[in-house]
PDB file of N, CA and C in Angstrom:
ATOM      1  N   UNK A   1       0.849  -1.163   0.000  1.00  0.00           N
ATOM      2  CA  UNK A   1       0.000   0.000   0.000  1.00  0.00           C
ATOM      3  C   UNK A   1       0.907   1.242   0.000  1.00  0.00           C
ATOM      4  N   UNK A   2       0.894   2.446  -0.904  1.00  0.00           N
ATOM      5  CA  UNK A   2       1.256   3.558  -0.703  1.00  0.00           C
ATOM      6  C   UNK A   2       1.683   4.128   0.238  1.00  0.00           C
ATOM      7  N   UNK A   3       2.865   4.432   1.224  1.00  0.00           N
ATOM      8  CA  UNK A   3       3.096   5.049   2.094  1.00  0.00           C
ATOM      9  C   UNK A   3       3.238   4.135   3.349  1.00  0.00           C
ATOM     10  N   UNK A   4       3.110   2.894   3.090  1.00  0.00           N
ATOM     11  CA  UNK A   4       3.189   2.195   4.031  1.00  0.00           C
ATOM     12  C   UNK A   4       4.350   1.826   4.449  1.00  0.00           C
ATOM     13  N   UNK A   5       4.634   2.366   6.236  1.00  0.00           N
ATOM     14  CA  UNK A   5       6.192   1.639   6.490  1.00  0.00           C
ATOM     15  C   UNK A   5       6.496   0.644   7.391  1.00  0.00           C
ATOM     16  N   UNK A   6       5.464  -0.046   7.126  1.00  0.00           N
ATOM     17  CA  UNK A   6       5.176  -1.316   8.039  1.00  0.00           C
ATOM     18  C   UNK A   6       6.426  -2.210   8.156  1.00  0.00           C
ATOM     19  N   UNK A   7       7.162  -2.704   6.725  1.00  0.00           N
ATOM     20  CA  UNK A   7       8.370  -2.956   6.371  1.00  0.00           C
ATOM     21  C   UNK A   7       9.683  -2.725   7.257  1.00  0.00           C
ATOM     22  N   UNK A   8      10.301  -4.097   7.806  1.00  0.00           N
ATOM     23  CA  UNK A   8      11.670  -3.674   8.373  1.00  0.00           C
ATOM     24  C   UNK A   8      12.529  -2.793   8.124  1.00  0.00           C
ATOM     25  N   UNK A   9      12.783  -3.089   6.397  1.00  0.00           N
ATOM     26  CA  UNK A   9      13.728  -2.348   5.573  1.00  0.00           C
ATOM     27  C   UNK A   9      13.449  -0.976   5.175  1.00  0.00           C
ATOM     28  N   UNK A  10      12.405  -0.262   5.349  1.00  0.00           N
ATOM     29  CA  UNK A  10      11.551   0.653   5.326  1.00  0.00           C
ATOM     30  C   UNK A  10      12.578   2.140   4.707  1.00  0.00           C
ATOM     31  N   UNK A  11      13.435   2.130   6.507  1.00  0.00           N
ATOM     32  CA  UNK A  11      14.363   3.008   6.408  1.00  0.00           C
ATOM     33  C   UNK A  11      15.671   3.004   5.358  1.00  0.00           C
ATOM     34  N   UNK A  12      15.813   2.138   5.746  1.00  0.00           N
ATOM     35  CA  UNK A  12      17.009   1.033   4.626  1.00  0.00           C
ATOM     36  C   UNK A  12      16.732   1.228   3.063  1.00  0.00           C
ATOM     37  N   UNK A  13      15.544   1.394   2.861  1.00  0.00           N
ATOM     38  CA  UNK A  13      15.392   1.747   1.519  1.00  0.00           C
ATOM     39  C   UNK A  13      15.148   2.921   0.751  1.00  0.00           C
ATOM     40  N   UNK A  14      14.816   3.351   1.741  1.00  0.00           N
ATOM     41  CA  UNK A  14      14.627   5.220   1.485  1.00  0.00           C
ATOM     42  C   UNK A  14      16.014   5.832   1.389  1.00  0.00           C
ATOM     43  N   UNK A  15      17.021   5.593   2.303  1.00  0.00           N
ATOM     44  CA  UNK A  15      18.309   5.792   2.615  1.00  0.00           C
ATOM     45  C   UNK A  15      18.780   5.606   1.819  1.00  0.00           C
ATOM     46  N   UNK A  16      18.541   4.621   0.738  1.00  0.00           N
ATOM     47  CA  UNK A  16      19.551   3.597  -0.644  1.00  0.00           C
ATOM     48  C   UNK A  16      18.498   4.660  -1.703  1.00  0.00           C
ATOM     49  N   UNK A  17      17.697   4.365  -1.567  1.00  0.00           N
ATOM     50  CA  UNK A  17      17.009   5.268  -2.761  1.00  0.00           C
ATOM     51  C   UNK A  17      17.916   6.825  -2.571  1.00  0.00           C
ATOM     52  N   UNK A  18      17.655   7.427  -1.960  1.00  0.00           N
ATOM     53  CA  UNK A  18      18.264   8.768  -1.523  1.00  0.00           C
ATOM     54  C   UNK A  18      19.826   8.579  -1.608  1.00  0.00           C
ATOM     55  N   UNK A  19      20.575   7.950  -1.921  1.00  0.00           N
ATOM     56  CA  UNK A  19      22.252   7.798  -2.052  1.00  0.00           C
ATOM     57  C   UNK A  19      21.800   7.601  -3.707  1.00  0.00           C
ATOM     58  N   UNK A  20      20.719   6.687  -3.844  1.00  0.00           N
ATOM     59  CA  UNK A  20      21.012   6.824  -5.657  1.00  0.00           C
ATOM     60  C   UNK A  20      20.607   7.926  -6.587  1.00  0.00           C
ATOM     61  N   UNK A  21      19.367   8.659  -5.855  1.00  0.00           N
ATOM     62  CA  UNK A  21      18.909   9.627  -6.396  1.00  0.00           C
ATOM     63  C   UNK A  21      20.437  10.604  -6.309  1.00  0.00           C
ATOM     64  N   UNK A  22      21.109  10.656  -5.659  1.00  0.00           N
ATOM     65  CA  UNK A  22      22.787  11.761  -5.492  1.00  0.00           C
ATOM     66  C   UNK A  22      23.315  11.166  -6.981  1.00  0.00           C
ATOM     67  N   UNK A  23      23.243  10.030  -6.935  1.00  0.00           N
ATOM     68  CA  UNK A  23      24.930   9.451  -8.190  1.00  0.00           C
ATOM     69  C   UNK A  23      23.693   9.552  -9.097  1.00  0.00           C
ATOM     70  N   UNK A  24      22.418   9.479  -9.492  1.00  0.00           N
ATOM     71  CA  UNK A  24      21.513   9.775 -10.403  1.00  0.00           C
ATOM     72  C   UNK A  24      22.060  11.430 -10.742  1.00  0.00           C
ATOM     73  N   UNK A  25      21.724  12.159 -10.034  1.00  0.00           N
ATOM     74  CA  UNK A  25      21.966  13.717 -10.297  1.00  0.00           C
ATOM     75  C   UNK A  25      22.929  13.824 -11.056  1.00  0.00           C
ATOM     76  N   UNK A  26      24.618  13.594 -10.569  1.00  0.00           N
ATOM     77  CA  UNK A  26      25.463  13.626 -10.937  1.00  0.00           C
ATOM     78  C   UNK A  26      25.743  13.035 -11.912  1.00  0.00           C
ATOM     79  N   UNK A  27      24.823  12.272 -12.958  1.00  0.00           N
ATOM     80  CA  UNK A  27      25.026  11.838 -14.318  1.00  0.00           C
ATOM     81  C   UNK A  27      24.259  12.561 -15.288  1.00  0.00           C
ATOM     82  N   UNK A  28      23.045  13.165 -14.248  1.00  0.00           N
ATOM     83  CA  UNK A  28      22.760  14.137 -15.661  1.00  0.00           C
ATOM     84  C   UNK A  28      21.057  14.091 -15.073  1.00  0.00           C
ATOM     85  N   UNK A  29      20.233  13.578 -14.244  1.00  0.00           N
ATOM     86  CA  UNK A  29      19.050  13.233 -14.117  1.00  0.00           C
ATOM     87  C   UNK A  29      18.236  14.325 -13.276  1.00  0.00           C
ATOM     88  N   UNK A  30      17.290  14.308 -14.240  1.00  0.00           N
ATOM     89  CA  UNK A  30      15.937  15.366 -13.614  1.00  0.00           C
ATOM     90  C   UNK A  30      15.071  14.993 -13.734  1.00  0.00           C
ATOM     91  N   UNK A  31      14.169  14.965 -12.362  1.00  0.00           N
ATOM     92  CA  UNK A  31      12.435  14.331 -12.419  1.00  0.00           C
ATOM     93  C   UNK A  31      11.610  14.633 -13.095  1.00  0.00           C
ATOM     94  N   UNK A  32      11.353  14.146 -13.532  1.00  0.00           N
ATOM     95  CA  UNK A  32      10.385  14.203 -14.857  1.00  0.00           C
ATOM     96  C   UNK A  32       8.689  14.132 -13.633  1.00  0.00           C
ATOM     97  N   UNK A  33       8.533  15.722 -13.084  1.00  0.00           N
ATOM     98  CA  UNK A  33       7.480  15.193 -12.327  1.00  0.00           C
ATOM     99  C   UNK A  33       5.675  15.794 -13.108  1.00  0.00           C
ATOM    100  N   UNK A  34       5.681  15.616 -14.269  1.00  0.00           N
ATOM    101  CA  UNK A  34       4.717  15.748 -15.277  1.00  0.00           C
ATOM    102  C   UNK A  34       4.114  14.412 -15.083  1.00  0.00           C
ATOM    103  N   UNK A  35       4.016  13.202 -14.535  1.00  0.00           N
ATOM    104  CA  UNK A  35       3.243  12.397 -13.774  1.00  0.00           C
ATOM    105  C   UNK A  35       2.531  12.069 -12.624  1.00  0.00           C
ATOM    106  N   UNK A  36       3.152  13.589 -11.820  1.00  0.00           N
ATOM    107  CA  UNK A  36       2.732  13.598 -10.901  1.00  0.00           C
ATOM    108  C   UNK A  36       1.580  14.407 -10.763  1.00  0.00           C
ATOM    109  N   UNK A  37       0.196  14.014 -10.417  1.00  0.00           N
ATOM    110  CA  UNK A  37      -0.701  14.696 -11.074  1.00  0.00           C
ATOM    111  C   UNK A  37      -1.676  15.419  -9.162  1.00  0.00           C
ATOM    112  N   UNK A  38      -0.813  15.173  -8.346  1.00  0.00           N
ATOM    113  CA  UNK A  38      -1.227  16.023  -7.025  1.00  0.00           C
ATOM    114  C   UNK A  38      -0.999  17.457  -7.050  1.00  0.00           C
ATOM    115  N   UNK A  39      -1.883  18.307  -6.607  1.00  0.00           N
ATOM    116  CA  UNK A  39      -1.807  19.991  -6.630  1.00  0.00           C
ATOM    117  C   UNK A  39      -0.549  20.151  -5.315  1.00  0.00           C
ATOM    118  N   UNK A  40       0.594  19.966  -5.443  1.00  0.00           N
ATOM    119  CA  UNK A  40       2.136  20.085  -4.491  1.00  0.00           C
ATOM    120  C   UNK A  40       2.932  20.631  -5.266  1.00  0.00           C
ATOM    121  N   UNK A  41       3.624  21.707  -5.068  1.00  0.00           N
ATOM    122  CA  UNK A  41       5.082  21.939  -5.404  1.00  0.00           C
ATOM    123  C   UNK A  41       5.977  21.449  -5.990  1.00  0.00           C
ATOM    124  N   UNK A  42       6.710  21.709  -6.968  1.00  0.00           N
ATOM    125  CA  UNK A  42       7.439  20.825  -7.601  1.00  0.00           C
ATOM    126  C   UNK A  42       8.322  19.752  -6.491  1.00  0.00           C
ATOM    127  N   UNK A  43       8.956  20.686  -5.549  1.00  0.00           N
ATOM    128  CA  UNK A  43       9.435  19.897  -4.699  1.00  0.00           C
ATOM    129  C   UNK A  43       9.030  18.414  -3.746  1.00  0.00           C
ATOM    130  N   UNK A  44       7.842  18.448  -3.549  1.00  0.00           N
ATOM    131  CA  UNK A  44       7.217  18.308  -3.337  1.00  0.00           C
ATOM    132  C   UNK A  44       7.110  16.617  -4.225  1.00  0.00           C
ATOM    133  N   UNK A  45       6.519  17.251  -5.383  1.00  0.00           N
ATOM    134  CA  UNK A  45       6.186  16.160  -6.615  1.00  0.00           C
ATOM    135  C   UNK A  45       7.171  15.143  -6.455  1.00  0.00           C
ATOM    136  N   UNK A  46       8.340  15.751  -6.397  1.00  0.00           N
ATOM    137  CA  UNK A  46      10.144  15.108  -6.831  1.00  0.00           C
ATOM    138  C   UNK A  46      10.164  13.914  -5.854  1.00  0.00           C
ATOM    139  N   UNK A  47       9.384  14.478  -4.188  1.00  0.00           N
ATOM    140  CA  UNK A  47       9.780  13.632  -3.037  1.00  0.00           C
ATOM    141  C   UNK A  47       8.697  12.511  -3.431  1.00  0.00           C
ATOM    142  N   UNK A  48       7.460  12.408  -3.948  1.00  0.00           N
ATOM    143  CA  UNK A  48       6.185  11.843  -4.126  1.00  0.00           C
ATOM    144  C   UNK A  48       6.773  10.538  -5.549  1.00  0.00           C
ATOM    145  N   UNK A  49       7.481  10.792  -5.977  1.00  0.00           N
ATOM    146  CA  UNK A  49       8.333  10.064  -7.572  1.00  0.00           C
ATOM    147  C   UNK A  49       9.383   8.800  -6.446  1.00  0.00           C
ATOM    148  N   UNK A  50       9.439   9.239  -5.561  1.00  0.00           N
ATOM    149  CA  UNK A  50      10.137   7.961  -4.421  1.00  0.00           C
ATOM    150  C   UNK A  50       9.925   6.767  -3.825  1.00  0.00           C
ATOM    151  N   UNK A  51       8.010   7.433  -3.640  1.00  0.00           N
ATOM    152  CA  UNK A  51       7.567   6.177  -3.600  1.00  0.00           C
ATOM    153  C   UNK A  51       6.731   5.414  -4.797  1.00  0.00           C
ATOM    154  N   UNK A  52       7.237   5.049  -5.560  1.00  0.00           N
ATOM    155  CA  UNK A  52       6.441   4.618  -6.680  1.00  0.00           C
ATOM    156  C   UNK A  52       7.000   3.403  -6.740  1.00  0.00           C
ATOM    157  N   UNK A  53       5.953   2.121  -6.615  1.00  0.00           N
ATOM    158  CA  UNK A  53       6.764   0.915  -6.204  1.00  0.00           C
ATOM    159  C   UNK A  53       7.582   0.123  -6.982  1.00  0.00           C
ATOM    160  N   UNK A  54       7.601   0.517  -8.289  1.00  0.00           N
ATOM    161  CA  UNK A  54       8.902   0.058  -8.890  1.00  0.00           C
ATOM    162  C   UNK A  54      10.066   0.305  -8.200  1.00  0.00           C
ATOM    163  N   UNK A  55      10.390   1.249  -7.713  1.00  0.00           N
ATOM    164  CA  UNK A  55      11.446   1.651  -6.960  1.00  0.00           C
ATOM    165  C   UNK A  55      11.973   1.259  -6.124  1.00  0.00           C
ATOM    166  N   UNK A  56      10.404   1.167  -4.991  1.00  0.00           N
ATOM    167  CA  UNK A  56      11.112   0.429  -3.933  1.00  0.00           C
ATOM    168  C   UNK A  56      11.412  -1.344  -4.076  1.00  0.00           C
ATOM    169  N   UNK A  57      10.692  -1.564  -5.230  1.00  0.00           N
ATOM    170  CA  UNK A  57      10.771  -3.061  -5.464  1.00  0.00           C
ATOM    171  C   UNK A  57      12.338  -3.637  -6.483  1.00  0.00           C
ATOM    172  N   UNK A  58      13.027  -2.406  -7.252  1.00  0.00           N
ATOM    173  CA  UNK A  58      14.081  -2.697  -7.730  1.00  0.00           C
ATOM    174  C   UNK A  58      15.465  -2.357  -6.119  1.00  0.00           C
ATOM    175  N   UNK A  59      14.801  -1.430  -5.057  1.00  0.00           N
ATOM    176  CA  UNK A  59      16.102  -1.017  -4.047  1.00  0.00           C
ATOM    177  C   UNK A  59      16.423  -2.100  -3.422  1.00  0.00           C
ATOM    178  N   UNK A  60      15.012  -2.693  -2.668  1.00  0.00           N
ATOM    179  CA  UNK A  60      14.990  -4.068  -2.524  1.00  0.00           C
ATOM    180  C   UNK A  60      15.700  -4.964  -3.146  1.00  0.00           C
ATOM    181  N   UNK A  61      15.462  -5.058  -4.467  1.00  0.00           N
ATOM    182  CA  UNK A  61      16.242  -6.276  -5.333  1.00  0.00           C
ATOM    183  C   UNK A  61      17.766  -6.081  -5.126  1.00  0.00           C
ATOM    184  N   UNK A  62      18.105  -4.874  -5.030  1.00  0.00           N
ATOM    185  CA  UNK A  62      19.629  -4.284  -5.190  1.00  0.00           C
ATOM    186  C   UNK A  62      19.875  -4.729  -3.760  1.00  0.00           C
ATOM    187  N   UNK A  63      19.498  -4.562  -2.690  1.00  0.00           N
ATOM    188  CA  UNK A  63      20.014  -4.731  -1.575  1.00  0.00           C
ATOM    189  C   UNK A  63      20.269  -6.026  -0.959  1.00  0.00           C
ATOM    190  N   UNK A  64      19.156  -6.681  -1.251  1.00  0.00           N
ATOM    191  CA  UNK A  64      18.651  -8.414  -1.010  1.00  0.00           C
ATOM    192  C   UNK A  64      19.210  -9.085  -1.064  1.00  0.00           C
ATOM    193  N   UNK A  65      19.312  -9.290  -2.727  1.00  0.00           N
ATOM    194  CA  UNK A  65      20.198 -10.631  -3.142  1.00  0.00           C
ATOM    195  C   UNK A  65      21.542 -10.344  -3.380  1.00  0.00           C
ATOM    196  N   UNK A  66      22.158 -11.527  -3.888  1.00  0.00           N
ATOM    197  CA  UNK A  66      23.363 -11.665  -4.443  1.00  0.00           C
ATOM    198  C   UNK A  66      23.778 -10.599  -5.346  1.00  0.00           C
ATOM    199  N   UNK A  67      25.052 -10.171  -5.308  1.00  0.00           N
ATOM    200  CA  UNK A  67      25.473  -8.624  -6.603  1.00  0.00           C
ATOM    201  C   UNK A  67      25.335  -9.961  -7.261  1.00  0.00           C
ATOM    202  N   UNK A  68      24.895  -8.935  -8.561  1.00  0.00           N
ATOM    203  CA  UNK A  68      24.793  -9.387 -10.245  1.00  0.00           C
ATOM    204  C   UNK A  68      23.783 -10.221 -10.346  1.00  0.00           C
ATOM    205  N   UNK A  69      23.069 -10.490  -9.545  1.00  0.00           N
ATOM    206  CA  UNK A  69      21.657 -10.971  -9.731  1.00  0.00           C
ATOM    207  C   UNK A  69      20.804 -10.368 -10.753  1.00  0.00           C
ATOM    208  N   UNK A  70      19.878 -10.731 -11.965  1.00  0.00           N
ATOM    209  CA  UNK A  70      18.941  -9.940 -12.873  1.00  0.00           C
ATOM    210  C   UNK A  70      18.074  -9.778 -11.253  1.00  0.00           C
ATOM    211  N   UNK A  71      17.486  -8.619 -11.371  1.00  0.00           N
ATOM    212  CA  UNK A  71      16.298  -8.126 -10.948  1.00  0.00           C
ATOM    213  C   UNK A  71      15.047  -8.104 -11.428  1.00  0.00           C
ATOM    214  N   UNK A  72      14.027  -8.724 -11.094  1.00  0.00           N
ATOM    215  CA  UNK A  72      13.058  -9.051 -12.088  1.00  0.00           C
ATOM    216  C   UNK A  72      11.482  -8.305 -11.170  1.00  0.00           C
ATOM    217  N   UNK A  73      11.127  -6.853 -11.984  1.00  0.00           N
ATOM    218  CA  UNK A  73       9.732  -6.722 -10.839  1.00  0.00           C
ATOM    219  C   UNK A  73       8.496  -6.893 -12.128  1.00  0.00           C
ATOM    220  N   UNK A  74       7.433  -7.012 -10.992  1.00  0.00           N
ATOM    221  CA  UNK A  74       6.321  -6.871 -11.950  1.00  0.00           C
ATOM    222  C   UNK A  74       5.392  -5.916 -11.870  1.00  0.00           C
ATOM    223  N   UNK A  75       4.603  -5.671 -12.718  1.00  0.00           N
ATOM    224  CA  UNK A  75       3.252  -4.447 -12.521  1.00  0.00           C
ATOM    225  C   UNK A  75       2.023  -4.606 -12.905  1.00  0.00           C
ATOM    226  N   UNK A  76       0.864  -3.964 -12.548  1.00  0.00           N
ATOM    227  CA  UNK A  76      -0.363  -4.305 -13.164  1.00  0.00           C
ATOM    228  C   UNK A  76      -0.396  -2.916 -13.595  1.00  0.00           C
ATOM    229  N   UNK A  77       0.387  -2.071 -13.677  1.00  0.00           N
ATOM    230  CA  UNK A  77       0.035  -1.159 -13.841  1.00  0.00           C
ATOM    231  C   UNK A  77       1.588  -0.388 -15.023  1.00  0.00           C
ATOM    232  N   UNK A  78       1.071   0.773 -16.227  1.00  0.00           N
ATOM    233  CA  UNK A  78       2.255   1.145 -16.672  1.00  0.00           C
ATOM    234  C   UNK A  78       2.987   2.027 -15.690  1.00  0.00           C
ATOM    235  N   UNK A  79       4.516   1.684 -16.307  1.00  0.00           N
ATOM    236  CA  UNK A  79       5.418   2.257 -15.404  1.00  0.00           C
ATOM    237  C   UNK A  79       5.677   3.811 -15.979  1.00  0.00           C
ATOM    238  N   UNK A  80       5.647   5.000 -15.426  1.00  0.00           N
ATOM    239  CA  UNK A  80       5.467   6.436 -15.439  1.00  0.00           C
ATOM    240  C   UNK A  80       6.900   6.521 -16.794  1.00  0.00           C
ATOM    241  N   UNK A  81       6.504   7.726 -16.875  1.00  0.00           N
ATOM    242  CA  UNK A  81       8.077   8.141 -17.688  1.00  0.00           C
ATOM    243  C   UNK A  81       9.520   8.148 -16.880  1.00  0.00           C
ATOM    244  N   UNK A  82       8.981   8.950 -15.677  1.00  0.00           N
ATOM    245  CA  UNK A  82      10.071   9.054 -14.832  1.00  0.00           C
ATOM    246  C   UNK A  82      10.565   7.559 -14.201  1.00  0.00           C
ATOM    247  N   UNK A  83      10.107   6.739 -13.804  1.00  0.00           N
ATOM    248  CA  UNK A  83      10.585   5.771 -13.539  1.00  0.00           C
ATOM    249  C   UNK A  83      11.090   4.865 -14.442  1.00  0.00           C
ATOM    250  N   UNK A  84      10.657   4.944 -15.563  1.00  0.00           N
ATOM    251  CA  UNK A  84      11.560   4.534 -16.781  1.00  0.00           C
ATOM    252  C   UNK A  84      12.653   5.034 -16.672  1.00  0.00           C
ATOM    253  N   UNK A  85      12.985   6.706 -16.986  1.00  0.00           N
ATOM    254  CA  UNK A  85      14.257   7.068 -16.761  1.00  0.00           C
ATOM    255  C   UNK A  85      15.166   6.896 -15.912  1.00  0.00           C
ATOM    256  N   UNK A  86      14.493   6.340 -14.666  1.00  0.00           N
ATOM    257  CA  UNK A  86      15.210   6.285 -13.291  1.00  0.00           C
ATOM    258  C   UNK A  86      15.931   4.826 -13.746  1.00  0.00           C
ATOM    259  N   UNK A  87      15.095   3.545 -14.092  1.00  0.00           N
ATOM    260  CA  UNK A  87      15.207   2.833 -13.835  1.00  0.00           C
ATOM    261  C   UNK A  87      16.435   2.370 -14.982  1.00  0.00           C
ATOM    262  N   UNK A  88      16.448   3.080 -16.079  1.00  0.00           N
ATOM    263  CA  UNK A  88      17.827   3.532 -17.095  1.00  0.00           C
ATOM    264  C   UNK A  88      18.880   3.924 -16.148  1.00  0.00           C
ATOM    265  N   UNK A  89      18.679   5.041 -15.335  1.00  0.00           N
ATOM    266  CA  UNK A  89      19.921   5.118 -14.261  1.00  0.00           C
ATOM    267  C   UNK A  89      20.335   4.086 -13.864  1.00  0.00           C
ATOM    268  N   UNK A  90      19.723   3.836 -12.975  1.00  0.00           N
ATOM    269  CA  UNK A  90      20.031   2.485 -11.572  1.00  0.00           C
ATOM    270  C   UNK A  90      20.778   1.542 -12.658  1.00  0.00           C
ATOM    271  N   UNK A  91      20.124   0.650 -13.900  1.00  0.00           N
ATOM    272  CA  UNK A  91      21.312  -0.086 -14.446  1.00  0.00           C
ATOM    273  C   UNK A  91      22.335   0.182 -14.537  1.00  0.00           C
ATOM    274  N   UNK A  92      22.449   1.454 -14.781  1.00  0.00           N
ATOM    275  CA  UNK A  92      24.168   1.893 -15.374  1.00  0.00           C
ATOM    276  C   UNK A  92      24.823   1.884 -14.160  1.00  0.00           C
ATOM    277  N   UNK A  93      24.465   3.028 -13.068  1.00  0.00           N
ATOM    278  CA  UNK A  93      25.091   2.615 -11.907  1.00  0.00           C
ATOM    279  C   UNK A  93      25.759   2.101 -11.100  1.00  0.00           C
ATOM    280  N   UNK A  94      24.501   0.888 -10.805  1.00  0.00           N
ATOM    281  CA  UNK A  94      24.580  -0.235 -10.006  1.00  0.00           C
ATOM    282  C   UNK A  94      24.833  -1.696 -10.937  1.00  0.00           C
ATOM    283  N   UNK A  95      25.147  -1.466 -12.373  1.00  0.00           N
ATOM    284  CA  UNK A  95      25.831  -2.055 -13.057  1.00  0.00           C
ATOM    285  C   UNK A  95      24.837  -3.713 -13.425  1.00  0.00           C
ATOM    286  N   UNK A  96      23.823  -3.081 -12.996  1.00  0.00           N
ATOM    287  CA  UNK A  96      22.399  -4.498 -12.665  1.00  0.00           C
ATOM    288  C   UNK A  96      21.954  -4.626 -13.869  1.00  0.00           C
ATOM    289  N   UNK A  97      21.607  -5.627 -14.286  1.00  0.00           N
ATOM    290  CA  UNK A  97      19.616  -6.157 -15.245  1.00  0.00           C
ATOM    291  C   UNK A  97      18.853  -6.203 -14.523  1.00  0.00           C
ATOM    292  N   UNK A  98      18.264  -5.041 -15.137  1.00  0.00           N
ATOM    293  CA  UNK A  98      16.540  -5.315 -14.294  1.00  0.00           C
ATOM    294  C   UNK A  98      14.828  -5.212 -15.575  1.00  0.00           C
ATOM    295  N   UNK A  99      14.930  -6.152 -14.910  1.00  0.00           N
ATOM    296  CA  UNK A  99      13.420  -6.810 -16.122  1.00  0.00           C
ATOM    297  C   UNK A  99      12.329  -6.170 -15.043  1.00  0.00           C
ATOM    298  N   UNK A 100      11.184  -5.261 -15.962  1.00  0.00           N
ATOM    299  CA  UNK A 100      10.292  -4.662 -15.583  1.00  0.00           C
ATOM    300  C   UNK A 100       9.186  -5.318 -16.509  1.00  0.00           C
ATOM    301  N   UNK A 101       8.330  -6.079 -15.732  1.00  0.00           N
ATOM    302  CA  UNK A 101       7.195  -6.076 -16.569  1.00  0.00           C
ATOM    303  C   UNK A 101       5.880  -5.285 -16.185  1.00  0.00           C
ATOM    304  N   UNK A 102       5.418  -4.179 -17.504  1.00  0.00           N
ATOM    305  CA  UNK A 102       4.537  -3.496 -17.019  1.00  0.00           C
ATOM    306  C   UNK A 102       3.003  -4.095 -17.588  1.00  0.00           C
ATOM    307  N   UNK A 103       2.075  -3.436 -17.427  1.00  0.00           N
ATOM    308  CA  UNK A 103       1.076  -4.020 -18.335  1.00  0.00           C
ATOM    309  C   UNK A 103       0.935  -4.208 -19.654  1.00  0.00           C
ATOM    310  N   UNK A 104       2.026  -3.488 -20.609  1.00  0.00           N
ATOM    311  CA  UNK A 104       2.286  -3.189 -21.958  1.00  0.00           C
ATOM    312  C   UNK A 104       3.121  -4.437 -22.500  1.00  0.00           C
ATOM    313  N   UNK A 105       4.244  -4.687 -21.322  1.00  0.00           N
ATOM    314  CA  UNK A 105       5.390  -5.081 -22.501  1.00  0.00           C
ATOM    315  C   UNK A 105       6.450  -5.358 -20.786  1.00  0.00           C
ATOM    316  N   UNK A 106       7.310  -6.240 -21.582  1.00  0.00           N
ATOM    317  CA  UNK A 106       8.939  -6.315 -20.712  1.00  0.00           C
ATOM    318  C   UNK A 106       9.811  -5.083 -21.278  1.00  0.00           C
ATOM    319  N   UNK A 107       9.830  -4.828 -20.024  1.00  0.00           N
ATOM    320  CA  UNK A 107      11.198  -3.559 -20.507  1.00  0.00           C
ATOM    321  C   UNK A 107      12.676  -4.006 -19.645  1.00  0.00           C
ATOM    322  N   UNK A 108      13.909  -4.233 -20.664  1.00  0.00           N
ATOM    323  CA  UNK A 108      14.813  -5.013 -20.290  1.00  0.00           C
ATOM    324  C   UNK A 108      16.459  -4.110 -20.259  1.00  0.00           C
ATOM    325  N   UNK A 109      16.215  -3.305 -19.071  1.00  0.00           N
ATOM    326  CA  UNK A 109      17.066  -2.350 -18.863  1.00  0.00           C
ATOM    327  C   UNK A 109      18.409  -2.790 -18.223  1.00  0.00           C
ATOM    328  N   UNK A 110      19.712  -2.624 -19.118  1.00  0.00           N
ATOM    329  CA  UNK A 110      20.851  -2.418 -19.080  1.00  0.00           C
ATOM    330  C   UNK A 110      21.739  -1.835 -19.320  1.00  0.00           C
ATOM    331  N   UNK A 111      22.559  -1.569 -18.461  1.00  0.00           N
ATOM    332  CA  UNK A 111      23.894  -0.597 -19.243  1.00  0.00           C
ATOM    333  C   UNK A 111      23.102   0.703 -19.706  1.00  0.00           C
ATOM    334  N   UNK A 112      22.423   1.037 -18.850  1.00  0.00           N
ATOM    335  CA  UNK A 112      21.761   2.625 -18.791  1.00  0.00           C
ATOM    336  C   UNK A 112      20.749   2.237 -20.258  1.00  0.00           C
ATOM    337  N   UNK A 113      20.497   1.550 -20.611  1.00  0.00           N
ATOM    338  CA  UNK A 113      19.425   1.608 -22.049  1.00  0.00           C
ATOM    339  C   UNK A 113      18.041   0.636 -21.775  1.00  0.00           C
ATOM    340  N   UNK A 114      17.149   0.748 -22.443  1.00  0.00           N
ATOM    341  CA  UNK A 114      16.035  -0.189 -22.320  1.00  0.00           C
ATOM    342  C   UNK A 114      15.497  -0.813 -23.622  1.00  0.00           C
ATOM    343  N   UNK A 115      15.226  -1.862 -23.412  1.00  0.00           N
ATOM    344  CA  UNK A 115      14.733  -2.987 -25.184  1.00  0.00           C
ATOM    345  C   UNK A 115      13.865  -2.102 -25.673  1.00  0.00           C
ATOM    346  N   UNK A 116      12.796  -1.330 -24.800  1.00  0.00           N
ATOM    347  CA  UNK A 116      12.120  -0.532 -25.761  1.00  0.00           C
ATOM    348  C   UNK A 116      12.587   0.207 -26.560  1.00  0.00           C
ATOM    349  N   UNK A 117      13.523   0.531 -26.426  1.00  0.00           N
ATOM    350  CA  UNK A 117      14.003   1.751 -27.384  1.00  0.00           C
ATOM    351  C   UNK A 117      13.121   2.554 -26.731  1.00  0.00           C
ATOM    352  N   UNK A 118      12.881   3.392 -25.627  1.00  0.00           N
ATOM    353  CA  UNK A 118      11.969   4.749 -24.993  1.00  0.00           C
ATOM    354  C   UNK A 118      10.655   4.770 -25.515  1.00  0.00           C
ATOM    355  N   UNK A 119      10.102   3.428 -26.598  1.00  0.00           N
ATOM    356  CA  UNK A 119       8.502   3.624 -26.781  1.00  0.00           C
ATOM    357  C   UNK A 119       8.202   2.681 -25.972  1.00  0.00           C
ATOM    358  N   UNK A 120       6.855   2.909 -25.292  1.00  0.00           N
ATOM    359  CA  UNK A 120       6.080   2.182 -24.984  1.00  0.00           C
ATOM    360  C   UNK A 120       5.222   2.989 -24.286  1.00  0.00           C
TER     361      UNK A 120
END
C-alpha cells in the first residue's frame, strides 16, 4: 500500500534510494514530475516520484540478493516516464539487469538503455 512503512527495511530503503537519487543527479538526471498529477510543489512532486513501487521493489532487489543478480519486478500497472528514466539510471550505476514487466510489454534495462528503445 502507498506510504506504508510497516516494512523492516523501510528506512534502509529510502536511505539507498536517496544515495542513488545523489549518483543519479550527478550523471545528468531530472524528475520528470509531469506524472505527478497532485496539486504540491514541484518539490514536493520530486519527493512523491520515491515512492512509486517500482522503486522500492528494484532497491529491494539491489540490496537483497546476491550482486549481479537480474532483478526481475512486476506491474499491473504502466510504469510512469520518470521511472523509466530512473530505472535507465540504476542499471548503469549499479551495473544491474533489471526486467520490468509493465502491463504493456517487458522492458529489459541495461547498461543505462532499455529494449524498448523509450517507446512504450
Amino acid at each position: 500500500m502507498a506510504g506504508d512503512v510497516a516494512h523492516p527495511q523501510t528506512d534502509q530503503l529510502h536511505a539507498f534510494l536517496e544515495t542513488l537519487s545523489d549518483k543519479m543527479r550527478k550523471e545528468g538526471y531530472v524528475p520528470d514530475t509531469s506524472c505527478v498529477l497532485h496539486d504540491v510543489d514541484e518539490d514536493e512532486k520530486g519527493n512523491l516520484l520515491y515512492g512509486h513501487s517500482e522503486r522500492l521493489a528494484i532497491a529491494f532487489g539491489i540490496l537483497n540478493p546476491a550482486p549481479g543478480t537480474t532483478i526481475r519486478v512486476a506491474k499491473n500497472v504502466r510504469v510512469c516516464n520518470d521511472c523509466h528514466v530512473v530505472t535507465k539510471y540504476i542499471s548503469k550505476i549499479m551495473e544491474r539487469e533489471i526486467i520490468v514487466r509493465d502491463v504493456r510489454r517487458f522492458h529489459n534495462f541495461k547498461e543505462g538503455t532499455c529494449s524498448c528503445g523509450d517507446y512504450w
